[in-house]
Protein backbone atom coordinates (compact mmCIF):
# COMPACT_ATOMS: atom_id res chain seq x y z
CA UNK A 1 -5.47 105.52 -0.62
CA UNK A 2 -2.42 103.15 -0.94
CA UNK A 3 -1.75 99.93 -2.53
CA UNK A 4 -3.33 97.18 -0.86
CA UNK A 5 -1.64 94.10 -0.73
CA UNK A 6 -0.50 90.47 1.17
CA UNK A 7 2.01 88.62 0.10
CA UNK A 8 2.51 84.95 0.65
CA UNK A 9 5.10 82.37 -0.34
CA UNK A 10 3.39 79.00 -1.84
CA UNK A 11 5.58 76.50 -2.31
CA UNK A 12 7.56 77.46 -5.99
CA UNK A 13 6.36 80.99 -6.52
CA UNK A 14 5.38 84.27 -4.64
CA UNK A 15 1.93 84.71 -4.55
CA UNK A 16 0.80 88.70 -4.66
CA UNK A 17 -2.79 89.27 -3.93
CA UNK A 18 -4.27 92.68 -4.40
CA UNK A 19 -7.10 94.19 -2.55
CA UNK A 20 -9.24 97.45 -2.92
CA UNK A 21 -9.03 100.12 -4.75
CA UNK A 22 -5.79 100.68 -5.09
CA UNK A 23 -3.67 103.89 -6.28
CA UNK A 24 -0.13 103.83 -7.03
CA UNK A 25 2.40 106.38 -6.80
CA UNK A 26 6.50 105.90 -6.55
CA UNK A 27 6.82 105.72 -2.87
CA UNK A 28 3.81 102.85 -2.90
CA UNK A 29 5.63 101.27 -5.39
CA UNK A 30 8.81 101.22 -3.92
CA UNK A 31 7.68 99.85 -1.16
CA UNK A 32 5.54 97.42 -3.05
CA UNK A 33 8.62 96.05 -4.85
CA UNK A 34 11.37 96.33 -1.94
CA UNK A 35 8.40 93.56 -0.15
CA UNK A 36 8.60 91.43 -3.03
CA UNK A 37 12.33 91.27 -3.06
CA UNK A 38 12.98 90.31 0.18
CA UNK A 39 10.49 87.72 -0.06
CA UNK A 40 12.03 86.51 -3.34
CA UNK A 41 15.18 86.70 -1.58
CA UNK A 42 14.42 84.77 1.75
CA UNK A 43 13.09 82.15 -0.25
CA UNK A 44 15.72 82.11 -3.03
CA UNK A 45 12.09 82.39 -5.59
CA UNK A 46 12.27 83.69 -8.95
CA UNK A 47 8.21 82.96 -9.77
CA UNK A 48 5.49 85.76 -8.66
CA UNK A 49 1.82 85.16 -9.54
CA UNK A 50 0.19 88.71 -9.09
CA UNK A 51 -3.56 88.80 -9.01
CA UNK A 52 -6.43 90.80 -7.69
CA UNK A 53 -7.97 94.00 -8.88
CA UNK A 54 -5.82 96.02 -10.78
CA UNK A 55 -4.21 99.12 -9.57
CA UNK A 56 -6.68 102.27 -10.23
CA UNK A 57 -5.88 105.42 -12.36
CA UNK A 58 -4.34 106.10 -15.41
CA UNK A 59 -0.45 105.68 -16.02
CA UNK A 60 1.76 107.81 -18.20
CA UNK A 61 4.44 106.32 -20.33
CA UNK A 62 6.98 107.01 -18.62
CA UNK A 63 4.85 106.19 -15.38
CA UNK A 64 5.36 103.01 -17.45
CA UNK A 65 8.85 102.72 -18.11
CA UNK A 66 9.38 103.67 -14.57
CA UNK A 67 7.44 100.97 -13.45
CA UNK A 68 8.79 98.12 -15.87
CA UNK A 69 12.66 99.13 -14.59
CA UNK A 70 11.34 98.28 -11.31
CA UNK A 71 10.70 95.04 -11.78
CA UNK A 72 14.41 94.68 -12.17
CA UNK A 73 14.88 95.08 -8.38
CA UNK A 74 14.75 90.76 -8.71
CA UNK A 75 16.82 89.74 -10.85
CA UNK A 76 15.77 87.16 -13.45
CA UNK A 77 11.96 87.59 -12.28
CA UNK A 78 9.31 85.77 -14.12
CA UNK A 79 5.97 87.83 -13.38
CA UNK A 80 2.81 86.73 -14.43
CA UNK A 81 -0.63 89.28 -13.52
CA UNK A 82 -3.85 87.69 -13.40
CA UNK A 83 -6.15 91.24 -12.72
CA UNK A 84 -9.70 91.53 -12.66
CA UNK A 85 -11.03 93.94 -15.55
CA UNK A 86 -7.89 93.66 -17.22
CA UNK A 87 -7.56 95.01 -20.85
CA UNK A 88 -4.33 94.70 -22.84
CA UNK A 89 -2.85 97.90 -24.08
CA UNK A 90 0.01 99.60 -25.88
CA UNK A 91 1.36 100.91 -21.78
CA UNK A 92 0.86 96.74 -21.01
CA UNK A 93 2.69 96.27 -23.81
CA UNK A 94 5.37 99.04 -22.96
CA UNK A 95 5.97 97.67 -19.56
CA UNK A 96 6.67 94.11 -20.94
CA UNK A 97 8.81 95.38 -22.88
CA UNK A 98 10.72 97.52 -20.46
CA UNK A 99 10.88 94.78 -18.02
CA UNK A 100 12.13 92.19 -21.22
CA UNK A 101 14.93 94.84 -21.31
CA UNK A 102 15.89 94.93 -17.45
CA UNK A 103 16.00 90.62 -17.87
CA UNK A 104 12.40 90.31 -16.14
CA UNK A 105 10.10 88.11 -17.79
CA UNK A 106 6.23 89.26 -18.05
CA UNK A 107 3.00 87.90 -19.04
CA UNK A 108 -0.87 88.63 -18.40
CA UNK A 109 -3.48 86.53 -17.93
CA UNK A 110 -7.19 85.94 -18.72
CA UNK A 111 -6.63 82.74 -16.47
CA UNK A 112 -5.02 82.55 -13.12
CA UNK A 113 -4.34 78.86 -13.85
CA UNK A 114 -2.53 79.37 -17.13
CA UNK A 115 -0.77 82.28 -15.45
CA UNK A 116 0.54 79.35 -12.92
CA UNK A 117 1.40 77.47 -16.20
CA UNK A 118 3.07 79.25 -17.51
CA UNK A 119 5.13 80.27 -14.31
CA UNK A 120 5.86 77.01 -13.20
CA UNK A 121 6.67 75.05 -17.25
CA UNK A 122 9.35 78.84 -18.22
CA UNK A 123 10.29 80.31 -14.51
CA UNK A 124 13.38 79.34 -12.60
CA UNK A 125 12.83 77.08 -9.83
């Protein structure tokens, strides 16, 4: 099964909500992140609020890496994940830190409101 998503624009920041059980692979992903762009783009939006269920399986590191050089595909991105179930981990860790690298900004989230917090007080407008 793919990646389940909807994607909405609210205002000041892209809003990602994820659905089902999810699985993703590099063409899901591509996909997932050439959506986001556009959207970022037509709205000329730097902020993206991701929550939902997080995306099933396990990840490699370099699954990892892969995925934290994607998030490059906006530049200057501020991305804040508010997942259900979510535990931090040395591969969360890993893919801040990739992303940090690429000049994407991310941060999870026990809260969806402090996740919006912190979007809205560090994110470009």
């Amino acid at each position: 099964m793919g990646m389940e998503f909807a994607v909405t624009f609210r205002g000041d920041y892209v809003h990602v909500l994820l659905s089902g059980e999810s699985e993703v692979d590099s063409e899901v992903a591509s996909d997932y992140w050439e959506t986001l762009r556009k959207i970022c783009e037509e709205y000329d939006c730097k902020r993206i609020l991701v929550e939902g269920k997080a995306p099933g399986g396990d990840r490699k590191p370099t699954e990892v890496v892969e995925a934290g050089q994607r998030t490059a595909i906006v530049p200057n991105l501020w991305l804040a994940f508010h997942l259900e179930n979510y535990e931090p981990s040395e591969l969360s860790e890993l893919y801040e830190a990739v992303a940090a690298s690429k000049g994407v900004r991310v941060k999870f989230f026990e809260d969806g409101d402090e996740a919006l917090k912190w979007l809205r007080a560090n994110g470009p407008k």
